[in-house]
PDB file of N, CA and C in Angstrom:
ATOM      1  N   UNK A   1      66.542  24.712  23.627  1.00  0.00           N
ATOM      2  CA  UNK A   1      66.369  23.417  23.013  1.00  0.00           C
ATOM      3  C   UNK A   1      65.292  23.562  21.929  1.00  0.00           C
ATOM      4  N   UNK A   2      65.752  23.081  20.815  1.00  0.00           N
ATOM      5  CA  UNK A   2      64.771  23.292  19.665  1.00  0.00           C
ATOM      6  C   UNK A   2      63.643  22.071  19.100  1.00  0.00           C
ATOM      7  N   UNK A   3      62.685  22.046  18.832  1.00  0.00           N
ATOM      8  CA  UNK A   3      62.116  20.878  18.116  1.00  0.00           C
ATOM      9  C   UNK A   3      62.365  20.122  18.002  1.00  0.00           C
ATOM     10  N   UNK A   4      63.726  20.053  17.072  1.00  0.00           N
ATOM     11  CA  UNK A   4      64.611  18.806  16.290  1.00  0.00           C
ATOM     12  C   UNK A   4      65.025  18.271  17.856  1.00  0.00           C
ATOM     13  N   UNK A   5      65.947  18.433  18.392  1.00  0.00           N
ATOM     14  CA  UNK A   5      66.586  17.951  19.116  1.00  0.00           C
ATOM     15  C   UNK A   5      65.447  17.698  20.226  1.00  0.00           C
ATOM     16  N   UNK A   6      64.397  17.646  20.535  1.00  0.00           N
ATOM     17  CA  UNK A   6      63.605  17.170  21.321  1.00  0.00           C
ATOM     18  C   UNK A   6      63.212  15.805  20.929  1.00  0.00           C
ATOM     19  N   UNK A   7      62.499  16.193  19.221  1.00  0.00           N
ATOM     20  CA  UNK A   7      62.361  14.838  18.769  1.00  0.00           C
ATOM     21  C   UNK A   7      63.583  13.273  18.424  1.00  0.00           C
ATOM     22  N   UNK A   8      64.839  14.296  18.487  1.00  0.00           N
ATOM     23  CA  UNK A   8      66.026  13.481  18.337  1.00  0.00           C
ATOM     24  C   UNK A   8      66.046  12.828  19.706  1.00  0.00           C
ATOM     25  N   UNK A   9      65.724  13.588  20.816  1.00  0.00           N
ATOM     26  CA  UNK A   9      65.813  12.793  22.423  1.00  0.00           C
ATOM     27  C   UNK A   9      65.271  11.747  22.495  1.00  0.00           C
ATOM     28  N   UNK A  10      64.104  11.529  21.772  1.00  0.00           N
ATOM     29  CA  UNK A  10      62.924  10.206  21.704  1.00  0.00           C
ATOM     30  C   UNK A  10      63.337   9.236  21.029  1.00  0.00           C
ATOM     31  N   UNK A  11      63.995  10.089  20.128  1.00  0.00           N
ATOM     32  CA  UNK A  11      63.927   8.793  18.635  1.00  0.00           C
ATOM     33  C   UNK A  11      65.476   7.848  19.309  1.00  0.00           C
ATOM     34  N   UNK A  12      66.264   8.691  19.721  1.00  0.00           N
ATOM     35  CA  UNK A  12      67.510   8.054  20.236  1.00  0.00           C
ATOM     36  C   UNK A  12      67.045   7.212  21.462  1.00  0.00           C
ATOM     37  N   UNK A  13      66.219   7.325  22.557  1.00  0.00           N
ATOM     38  CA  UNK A  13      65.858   6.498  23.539  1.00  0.00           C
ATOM     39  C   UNK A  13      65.164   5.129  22.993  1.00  0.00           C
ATOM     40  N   UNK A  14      63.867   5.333  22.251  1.00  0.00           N
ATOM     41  CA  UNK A  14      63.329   4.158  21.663  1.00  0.00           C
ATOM     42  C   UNK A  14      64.285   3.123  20.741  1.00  0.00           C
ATOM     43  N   UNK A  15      65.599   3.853  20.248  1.00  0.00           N
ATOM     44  CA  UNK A  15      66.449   3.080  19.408  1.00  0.00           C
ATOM     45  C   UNK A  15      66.991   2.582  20.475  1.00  0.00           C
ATOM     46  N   UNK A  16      68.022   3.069  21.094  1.00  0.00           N
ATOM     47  CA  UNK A  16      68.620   2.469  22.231  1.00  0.00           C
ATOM     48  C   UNK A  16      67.992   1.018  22.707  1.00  0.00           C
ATOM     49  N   UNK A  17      66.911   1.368  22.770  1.00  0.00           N
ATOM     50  CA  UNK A  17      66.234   0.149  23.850  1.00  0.00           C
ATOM     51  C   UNK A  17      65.778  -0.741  22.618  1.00  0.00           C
ATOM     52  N   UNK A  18      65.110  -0.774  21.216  1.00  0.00           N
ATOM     53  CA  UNK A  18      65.287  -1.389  20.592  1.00  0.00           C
ATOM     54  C   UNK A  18      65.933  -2.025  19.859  1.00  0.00           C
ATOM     55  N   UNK A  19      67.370  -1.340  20.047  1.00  0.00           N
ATOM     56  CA  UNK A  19      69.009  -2.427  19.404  1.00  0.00           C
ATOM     57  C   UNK A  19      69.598  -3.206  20.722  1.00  0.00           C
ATOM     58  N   UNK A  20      69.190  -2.506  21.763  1.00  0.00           N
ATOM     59  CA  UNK A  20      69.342  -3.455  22.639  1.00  0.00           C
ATOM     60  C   UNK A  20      68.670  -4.770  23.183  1.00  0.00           C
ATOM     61  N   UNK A  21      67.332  -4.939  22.518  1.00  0.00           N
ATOM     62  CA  UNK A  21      66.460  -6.165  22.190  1.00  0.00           C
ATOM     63  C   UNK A  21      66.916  -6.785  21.070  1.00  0.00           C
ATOM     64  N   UNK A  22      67.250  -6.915  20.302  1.00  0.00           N
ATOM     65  CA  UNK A  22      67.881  -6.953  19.211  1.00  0.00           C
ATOM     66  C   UNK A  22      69.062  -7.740  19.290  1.00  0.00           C
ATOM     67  N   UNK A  23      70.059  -7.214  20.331  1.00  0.00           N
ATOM     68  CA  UNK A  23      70.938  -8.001  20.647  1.00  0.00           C
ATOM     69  C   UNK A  23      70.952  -8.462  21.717  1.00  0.00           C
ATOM     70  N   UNK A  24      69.616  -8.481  22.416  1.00  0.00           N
ATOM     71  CA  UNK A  24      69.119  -9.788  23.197  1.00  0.00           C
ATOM     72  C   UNK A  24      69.093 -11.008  22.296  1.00  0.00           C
ATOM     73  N   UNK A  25      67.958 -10.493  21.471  1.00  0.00           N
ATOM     74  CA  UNK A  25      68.079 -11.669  20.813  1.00  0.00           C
ATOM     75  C   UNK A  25      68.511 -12.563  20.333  1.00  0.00           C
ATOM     76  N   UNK A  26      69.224 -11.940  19.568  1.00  0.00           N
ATOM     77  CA  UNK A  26      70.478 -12.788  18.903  1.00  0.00           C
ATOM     78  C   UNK A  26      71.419 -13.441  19.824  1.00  0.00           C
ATOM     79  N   UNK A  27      71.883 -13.164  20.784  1.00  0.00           N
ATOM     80  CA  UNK A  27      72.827 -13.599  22.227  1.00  0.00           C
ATOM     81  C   UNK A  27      72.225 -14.849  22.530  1.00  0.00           C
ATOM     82  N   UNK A  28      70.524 -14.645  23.009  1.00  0.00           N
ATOM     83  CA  UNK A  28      69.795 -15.478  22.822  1.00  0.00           C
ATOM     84  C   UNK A  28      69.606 -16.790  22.437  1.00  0.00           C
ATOM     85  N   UNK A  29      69.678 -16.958  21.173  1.00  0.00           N
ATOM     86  CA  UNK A  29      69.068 -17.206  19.857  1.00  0.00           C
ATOM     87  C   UNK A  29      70.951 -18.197  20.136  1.00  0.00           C
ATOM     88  N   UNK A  30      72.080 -17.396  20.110  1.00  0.00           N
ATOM     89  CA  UNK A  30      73.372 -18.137  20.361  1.00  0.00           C
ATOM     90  C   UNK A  30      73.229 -19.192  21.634  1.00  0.00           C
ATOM     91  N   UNK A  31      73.072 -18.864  22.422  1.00  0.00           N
ATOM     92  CA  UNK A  31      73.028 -19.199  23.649  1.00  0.00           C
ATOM     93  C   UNK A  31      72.759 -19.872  24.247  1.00  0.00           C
ATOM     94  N   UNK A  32      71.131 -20.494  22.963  1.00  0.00           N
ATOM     95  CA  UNK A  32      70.283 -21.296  23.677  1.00  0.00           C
ATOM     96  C   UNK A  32      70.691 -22.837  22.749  1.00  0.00           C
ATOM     97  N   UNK A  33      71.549 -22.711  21.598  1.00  0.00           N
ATOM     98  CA  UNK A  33      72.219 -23.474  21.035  1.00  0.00           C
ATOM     99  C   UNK A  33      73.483 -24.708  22.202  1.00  0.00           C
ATOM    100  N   UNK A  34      73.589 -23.636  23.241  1.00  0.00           N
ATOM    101  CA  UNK A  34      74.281 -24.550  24.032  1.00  0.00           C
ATOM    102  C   UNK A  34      73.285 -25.103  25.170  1.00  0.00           C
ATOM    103  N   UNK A  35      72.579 -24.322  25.545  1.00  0.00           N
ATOM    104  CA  UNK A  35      71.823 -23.984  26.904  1.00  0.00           C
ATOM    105  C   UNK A  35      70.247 -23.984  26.447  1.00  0.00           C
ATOM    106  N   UNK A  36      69.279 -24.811  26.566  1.00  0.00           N
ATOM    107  CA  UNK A  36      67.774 -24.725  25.693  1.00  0.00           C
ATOM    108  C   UNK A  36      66.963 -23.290  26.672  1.00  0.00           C
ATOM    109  N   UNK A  37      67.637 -23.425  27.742  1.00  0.00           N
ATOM    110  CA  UNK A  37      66.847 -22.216  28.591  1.00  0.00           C
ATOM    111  C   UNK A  37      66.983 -20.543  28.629  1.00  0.00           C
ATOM    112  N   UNK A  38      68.132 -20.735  27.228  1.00  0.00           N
ATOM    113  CA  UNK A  38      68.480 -18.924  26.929  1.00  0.00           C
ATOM    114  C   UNK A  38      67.213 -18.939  26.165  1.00  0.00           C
ATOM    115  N   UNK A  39      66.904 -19.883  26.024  1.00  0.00           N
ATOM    116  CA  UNK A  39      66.069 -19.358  24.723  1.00  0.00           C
ATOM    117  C   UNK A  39      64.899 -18.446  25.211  1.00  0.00           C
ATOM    118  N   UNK A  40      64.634 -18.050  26.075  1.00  0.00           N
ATOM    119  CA  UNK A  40      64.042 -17.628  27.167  1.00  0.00           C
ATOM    120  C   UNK A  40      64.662 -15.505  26.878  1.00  0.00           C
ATOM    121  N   UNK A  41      65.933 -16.102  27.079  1.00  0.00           N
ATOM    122  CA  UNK A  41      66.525 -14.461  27.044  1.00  0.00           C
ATOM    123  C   UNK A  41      66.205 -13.840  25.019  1.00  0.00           C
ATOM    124  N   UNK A  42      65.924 -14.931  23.957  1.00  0.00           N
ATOM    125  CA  UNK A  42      65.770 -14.217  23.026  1.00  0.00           C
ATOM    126  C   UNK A  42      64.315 -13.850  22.876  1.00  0.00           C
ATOM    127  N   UNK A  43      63.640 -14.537  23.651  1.00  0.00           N
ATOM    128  CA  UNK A  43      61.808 -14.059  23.549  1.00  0.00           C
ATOM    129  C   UNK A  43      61.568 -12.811  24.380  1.00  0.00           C
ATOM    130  N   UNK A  44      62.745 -12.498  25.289  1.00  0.00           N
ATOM    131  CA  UNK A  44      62.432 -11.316  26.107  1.00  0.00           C
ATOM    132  C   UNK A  44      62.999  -9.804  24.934  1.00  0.00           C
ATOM    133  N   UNK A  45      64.325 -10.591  24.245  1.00  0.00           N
ATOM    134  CA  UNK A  45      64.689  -9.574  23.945  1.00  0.00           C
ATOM    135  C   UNK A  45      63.618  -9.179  22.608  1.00  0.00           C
ATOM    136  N   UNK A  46      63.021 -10.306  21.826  1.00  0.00           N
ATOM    137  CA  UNK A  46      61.788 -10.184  20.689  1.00  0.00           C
ATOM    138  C   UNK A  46      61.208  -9.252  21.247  1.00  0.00           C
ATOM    139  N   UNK A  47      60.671  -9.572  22.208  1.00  0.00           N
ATOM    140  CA  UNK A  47      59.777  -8.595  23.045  1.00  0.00           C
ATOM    141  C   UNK A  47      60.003  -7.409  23.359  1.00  0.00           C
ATOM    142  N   UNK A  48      60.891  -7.143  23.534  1.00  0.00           N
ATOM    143  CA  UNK A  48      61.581  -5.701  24.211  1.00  0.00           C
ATOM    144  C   UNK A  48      61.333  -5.018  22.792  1.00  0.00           C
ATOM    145  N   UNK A  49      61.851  -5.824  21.662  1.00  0.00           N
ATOM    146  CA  UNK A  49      61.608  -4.527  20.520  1.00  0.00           C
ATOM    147  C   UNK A  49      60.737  -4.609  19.821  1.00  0.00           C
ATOM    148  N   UNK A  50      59.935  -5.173  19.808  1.00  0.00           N
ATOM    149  CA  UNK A  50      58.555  -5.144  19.534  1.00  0.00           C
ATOM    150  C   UNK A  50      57.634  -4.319  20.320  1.00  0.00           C
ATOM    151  N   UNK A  51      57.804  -4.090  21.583  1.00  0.00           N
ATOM    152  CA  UNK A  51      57.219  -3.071  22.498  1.00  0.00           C
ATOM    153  C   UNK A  51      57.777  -1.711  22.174  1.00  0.00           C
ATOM    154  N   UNK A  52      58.934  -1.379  21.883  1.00  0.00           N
ATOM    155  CA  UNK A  52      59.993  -0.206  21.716  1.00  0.00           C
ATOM    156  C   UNK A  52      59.063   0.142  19.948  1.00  0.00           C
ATOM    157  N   UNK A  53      59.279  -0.715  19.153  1.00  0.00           N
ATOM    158  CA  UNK A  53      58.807  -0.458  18.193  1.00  0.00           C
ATOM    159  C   UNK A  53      57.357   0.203  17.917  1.00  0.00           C
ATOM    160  N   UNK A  54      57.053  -0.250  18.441  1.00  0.00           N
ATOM    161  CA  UNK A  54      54.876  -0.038  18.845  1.00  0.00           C
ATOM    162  C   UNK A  54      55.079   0.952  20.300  1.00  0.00           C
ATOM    163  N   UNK A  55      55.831   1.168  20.452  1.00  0.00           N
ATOM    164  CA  UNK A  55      55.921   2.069  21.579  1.00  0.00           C
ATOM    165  C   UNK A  55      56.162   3.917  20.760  1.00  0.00           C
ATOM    166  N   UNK A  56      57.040   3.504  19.894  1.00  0.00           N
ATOM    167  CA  UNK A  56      57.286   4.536  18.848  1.00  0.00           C
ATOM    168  C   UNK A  56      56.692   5.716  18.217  1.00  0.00           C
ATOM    169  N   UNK A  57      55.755   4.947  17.662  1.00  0.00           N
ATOM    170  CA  UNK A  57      54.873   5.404  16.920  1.00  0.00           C
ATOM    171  C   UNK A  57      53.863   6.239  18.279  1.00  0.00           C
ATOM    172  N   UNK A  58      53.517   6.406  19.351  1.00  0.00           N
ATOM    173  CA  UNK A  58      53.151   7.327  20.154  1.00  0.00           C
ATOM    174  C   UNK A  58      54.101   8.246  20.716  1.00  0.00           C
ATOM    175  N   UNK A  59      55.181   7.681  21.206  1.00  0.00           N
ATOM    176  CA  UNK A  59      55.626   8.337  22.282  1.00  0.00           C
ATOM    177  C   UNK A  59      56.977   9.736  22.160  1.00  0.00           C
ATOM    178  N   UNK A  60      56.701   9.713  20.562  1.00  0.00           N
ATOM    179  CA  UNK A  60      57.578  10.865  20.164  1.00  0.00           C
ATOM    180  C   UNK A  60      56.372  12.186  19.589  1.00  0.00           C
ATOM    181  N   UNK A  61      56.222  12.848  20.094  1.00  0.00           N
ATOM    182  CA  UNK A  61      55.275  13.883  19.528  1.00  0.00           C
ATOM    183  C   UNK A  61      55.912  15.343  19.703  1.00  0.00           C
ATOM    184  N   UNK A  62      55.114  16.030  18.598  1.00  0.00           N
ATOM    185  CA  UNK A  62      55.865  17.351  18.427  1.00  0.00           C
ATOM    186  C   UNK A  62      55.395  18.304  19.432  1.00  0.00           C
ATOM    187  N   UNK A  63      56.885  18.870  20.308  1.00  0.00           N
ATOM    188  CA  UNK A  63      56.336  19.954  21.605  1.00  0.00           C
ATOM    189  C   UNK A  63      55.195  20.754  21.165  1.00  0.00           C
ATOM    190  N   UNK A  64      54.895  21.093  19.966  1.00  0.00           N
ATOM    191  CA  UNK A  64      53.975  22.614  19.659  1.00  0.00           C
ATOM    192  C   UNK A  64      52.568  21.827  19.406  1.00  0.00           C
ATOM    193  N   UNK A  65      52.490  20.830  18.805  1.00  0.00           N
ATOM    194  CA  UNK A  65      50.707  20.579  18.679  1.00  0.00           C
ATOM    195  C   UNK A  65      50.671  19.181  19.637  1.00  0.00           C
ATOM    196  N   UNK A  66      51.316  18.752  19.976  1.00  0.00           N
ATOM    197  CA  UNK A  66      51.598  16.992  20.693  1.00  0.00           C
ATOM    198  C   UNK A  66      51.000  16.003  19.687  1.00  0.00           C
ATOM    199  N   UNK A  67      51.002  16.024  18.793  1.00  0.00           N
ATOM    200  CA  UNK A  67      50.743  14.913  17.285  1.00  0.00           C
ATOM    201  C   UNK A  67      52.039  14.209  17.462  1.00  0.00           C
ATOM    202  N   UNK A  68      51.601  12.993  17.486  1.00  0.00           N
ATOM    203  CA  UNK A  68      52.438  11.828  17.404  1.00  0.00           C
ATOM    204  C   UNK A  68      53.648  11.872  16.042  1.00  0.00           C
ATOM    205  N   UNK A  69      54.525  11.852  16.264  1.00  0.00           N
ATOM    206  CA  UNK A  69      55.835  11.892  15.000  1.00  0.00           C
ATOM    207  C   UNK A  69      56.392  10.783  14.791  1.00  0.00           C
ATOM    208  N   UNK A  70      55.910   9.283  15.442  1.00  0.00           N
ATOM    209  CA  UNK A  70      56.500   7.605  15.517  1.00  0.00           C
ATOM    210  C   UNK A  70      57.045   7.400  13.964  1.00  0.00           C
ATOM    211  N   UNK A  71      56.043   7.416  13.547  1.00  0.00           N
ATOM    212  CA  UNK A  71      56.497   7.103  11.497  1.00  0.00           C
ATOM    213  C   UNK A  71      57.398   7.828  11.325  1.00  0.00           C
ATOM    214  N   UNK A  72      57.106   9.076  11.289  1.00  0.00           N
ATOM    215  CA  UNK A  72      57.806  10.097  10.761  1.00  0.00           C
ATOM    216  C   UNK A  72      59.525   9.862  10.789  1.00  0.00           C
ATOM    217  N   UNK A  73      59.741   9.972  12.993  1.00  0.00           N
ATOM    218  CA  UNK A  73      60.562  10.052  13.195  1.00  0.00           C
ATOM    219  C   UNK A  73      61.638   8.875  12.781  1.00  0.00           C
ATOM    220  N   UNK A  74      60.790   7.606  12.989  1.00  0.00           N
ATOM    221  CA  UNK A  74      61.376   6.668  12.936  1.00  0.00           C
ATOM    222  C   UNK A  74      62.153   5.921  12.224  1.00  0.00           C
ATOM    223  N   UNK A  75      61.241   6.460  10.612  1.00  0.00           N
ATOM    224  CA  UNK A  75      61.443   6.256   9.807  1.00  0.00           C
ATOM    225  C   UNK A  75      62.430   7.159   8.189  1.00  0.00           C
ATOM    226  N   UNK A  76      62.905   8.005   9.294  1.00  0.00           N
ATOM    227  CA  UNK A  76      63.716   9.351   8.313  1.00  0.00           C
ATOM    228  C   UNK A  76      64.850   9.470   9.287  1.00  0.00           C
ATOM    229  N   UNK A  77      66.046   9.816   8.093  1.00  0.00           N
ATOM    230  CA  UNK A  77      67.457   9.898   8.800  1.00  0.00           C
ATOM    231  C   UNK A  77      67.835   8.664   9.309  1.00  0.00           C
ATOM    232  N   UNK A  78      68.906   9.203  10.372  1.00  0.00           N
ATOM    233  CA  UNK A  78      69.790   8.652  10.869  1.00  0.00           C
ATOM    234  C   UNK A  78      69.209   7.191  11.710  1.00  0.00           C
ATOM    235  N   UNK A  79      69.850   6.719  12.588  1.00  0.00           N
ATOM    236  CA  UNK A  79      69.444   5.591  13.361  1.00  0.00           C
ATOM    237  C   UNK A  79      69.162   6.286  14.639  1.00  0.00           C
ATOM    238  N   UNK A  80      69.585   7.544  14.951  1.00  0.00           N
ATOM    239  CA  UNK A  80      69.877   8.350  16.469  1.00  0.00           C
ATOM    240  C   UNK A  80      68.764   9.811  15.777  1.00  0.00           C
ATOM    241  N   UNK A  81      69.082  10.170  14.583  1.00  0.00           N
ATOM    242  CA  UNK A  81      67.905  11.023  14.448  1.00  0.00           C
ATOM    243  C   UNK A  81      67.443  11.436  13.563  1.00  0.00           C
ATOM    244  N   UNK A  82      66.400  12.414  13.075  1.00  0.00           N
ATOM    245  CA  UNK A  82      65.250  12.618  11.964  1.00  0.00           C
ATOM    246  C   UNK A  82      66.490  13.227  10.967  1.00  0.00           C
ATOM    247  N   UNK A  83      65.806  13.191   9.818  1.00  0.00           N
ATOM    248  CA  UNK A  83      66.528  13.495   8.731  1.00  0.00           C
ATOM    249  C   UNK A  83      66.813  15.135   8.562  1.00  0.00           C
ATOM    250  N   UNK A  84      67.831  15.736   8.238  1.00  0.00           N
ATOM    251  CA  UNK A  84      68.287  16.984   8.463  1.00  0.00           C
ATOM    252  C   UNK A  84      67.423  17.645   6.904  1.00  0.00           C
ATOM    253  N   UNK A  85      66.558  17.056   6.187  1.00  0.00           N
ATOM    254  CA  UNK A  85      65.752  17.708   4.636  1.00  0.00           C
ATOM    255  C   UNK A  85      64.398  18.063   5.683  1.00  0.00           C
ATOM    256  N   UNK A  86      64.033  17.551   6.576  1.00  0.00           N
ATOM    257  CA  UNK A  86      62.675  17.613   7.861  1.00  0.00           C
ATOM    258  C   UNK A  86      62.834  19.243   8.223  1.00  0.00           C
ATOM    259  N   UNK A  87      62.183  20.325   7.993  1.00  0.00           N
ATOM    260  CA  UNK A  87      62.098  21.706   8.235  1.00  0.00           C
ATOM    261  C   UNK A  87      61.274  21.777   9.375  1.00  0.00           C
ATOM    262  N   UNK A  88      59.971  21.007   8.571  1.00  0.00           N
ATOM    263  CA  UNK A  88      58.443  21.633   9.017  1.00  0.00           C
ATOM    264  C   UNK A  88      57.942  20.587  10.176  1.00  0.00           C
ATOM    265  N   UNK A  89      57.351  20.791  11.064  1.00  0.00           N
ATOM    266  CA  UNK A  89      56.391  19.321  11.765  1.00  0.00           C
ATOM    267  C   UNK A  89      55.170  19.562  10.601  1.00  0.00           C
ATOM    268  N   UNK A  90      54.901  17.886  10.010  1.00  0.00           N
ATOM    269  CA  UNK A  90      53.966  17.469   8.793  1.00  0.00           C
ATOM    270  C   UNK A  90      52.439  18.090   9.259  1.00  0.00           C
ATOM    271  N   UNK A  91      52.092  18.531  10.525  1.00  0.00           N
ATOM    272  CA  UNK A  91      51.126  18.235  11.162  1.00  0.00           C
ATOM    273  C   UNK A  91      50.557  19.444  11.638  1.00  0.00           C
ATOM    274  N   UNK A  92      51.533  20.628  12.206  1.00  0.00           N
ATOM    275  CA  UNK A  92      50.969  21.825  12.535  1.00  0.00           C
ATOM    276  C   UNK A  92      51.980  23.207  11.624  1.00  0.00           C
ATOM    277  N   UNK A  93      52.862  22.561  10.958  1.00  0.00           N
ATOM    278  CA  UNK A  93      53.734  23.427   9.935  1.00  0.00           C
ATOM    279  C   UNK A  93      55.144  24.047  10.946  1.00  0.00           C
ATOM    280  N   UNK A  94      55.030  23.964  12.108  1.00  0.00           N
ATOM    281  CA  UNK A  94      56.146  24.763  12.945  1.00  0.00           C
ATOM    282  C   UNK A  94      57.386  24.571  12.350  1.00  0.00           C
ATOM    283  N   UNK A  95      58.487  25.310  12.507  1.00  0.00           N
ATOM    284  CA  UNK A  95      59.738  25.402  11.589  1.00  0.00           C
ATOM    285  C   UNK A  95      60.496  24.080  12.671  1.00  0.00           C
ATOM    286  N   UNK A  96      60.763  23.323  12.601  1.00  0.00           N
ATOM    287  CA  UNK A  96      61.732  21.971  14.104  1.00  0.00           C
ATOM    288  C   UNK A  96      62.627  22.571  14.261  1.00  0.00           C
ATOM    289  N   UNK A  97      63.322  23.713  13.762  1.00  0.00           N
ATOM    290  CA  UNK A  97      64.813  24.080  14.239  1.00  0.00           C
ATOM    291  C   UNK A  97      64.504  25.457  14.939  1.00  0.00           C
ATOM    292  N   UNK A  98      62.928  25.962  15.410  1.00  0.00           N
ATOM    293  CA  UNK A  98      62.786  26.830  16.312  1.00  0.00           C
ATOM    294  C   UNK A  98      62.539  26.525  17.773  1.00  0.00           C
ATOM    295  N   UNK A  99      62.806  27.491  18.588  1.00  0.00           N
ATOM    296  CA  UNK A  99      62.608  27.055  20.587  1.00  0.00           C
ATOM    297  C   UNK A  99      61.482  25.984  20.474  1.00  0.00           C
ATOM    298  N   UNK A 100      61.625  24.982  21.210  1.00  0.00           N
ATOM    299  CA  UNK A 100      60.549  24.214  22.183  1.00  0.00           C
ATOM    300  C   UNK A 100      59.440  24.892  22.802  1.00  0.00           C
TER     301      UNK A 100
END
């Protein structure tokens, strides 16, 4: 298992759980249009990705120095993972497409 795909494991979990707040919300946000007490399920789901989001920015770090990659990752490439132009970790230079 290489770098990349370690940091791709993170970045895909924190997304997961933050599109899935996301469409709490909005369900929510529908829901409570009929029902005033969903409105309840879109503040959880606000919440959920707002925690996922700020959760981010720590909880992805590079196996070789453990420096946080949240921006980095989060914010390059795909929605599931870092951008394939990403060689180096910004932080200790390691190549991401070598062993863990």
């Amino acid at each position: 298992m290489n770098v990349r795909s370690v940091i791709n494991k993170g970045k895909r979990r924190i997304s997961l759980v933050a599109y899935l707040g996301v469409a709490l919300f909005f369900v929510g946000i529908l829901l409570s249009l009929i029902n005033r007490d969903m409105f309840t399920l879109a503040l959880i789901g606000f919440c959920l990705t707002l925690v996922a989001m700020v959760y981010a920015f720590f909880a992805i770090p590079c196996p070789r120095c453990r420096t946080a990659w949240g921006y980095v990752a989060m914010y390059s490439g795909g929605l599931f993972s870092i951008s394939k132009k990403i060689k180096f970790c910004p932080y200790c230079g390691v190549d991401i497409d070598s062993d863990a």
